[in-house]
Protein backbone atom coordinates (compact mmCIF):
# COMPACT_ATOMS: atom_id res chain seq x y z
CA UNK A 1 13.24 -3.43 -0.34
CA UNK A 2 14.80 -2.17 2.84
CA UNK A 3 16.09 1.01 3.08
CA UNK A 4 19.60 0.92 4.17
CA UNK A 5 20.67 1.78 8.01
CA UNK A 6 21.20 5.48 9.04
CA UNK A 7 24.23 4.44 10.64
CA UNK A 8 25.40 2.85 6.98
CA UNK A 9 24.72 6.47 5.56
CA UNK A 10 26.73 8.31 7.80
CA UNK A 11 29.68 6.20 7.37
CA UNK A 12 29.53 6.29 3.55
CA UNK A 13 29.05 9.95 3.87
CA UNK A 14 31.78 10.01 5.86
CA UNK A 15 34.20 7.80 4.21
CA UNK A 16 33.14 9.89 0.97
CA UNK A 17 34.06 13.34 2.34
CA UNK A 18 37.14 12.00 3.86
CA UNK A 19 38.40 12.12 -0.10
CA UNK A 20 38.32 8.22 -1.12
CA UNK A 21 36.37 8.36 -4.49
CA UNK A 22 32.46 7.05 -4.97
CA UNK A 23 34.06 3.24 -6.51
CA UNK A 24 36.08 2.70 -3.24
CA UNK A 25 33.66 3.28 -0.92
CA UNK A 26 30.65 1.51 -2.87
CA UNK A 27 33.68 -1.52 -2.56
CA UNK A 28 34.31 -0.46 1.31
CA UNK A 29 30.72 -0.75 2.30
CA UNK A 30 29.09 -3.11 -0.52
CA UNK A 31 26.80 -0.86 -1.91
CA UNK A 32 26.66 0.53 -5.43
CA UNK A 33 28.29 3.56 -6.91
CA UNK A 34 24.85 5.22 -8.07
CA UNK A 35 23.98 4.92 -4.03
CA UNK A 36 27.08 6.36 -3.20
CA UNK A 37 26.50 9.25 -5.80
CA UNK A 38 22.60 9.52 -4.86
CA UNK A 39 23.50 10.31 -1.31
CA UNK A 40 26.10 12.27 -1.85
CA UNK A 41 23.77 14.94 -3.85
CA UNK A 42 20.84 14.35 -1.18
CA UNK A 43 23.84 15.54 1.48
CA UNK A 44 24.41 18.72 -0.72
CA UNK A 45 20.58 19.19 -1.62
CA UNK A 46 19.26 18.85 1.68
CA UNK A 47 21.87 19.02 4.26
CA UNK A 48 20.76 15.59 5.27
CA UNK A 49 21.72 11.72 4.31
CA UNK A 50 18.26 10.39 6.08
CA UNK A 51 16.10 8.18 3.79
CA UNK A 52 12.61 9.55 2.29
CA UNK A 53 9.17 8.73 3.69
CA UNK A 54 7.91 5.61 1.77
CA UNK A 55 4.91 6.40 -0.87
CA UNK A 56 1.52 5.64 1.03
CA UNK A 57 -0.02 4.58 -2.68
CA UNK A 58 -3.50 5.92 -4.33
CA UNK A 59 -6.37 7.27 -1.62
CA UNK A 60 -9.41 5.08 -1.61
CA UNK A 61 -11.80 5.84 -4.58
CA UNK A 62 -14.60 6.26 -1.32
CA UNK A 63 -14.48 8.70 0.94
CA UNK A 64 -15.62 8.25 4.26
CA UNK A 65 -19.48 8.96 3.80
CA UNK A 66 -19.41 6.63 1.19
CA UNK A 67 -17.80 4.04 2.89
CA UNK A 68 -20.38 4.76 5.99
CA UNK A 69 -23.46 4.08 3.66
CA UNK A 70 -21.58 1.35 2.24
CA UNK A 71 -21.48 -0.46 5.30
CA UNK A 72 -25.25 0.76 6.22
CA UNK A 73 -26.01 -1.14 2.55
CA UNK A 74 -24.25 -4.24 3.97
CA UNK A 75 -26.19 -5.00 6.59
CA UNK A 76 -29.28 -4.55 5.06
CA UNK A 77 -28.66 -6.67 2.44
CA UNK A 78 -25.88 -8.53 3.57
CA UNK A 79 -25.68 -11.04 0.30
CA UNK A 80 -25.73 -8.13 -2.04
CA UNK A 81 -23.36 -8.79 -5.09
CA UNK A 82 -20.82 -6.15 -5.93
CA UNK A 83 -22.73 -4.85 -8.99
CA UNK A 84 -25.79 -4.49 -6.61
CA UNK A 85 -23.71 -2.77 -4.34
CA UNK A 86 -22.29 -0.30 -7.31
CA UNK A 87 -25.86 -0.08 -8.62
CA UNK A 88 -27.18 1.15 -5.24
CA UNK A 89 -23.83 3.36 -4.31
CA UNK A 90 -24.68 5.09 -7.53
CA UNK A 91 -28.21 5.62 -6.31
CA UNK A 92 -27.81 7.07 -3.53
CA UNK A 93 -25.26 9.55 -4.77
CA UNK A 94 -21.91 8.17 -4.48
CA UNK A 95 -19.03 7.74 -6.78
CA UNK A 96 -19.14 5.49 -9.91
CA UNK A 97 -16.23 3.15 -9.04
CA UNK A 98 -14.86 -0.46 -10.55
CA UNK A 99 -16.33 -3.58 -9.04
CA UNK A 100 -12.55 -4.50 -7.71
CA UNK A 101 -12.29 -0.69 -5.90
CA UNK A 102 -15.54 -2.01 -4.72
CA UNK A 103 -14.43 -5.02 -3.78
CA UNK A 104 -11.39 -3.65 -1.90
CA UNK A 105 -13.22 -1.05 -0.08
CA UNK A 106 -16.03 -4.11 1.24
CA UNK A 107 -12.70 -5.72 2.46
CA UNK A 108 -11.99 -2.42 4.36
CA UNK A 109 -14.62 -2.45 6.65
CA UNK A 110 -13.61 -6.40 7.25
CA UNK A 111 -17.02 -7.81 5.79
CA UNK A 112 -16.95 -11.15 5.38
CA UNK A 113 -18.62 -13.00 2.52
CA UNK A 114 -20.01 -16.42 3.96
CA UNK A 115 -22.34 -18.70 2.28
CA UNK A 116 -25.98 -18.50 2.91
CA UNK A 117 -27.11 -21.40 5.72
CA UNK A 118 -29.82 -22.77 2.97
CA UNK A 119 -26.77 -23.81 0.75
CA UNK A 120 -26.96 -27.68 0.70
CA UNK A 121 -23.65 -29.26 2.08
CA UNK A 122 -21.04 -30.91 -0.49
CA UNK A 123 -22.29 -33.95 -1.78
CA UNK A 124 -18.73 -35.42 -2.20
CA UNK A 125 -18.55 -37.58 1.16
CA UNK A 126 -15.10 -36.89 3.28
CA UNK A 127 -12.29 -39.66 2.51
């Protein structure tokens, strides 16, 4: 979801201190009351109407050595399956982590998984 407009935020603001009450301007400007209310006690918290920083999520599970190795591992043993991959990460020192933080960290440093070349073609002929 969008965050709205600055320009929408001033206006409310303004619209609010001007005296019309929170349900007339949430009706003015189409927005709900509880924005109208949420901004007006950001504007008397901080001074400010300006929307927050969005949430960058969870950090990655492997740090950066680990992800170096990781990628060293790779192209040794470039078919390695993910519990290989866990089963050697844990060898060599690093983290215990879930075959899917695995799996997202392998997509990380953009490794591809292709099939071997000895893997005999489809035996269903094309239509």
């Amino acid at each position: 979801m969008q965050a709205y407009s600055q320009d929408l935020r001033e206006r409310v603001m303004a619209a609010r201190q001007a005296g019309a009450s929170q349900a007339a301007v949430a009706a003015q400007f189409s927005v709900s009351v509880s924005f109208v209310a949420k901004l007006a006690r950001r504007q008397r918290l901080s001074g400010g109407v300006a929307a927050r920083a969005g949430g960058r999520g969870p950090a990655p599970h492997l740090g950066a050595a680990s992800r170096t190795q990781l990628g060293d591992c790779l192209r040794q043993t470039p078919d390695a399956t993910l519990d290989e991959l866990r089963t050697w990460l844990a060898a060599v020192g690093g983290p215990a982590v879930s075959r899917s933080a695995l799996g997202r960290a392998v997509q990380a440093l953009d490794w591809r998984r292709k099939k071997r070349a000895s893997t005999p073609p489809n035996a269903t002929p094309p239509a």
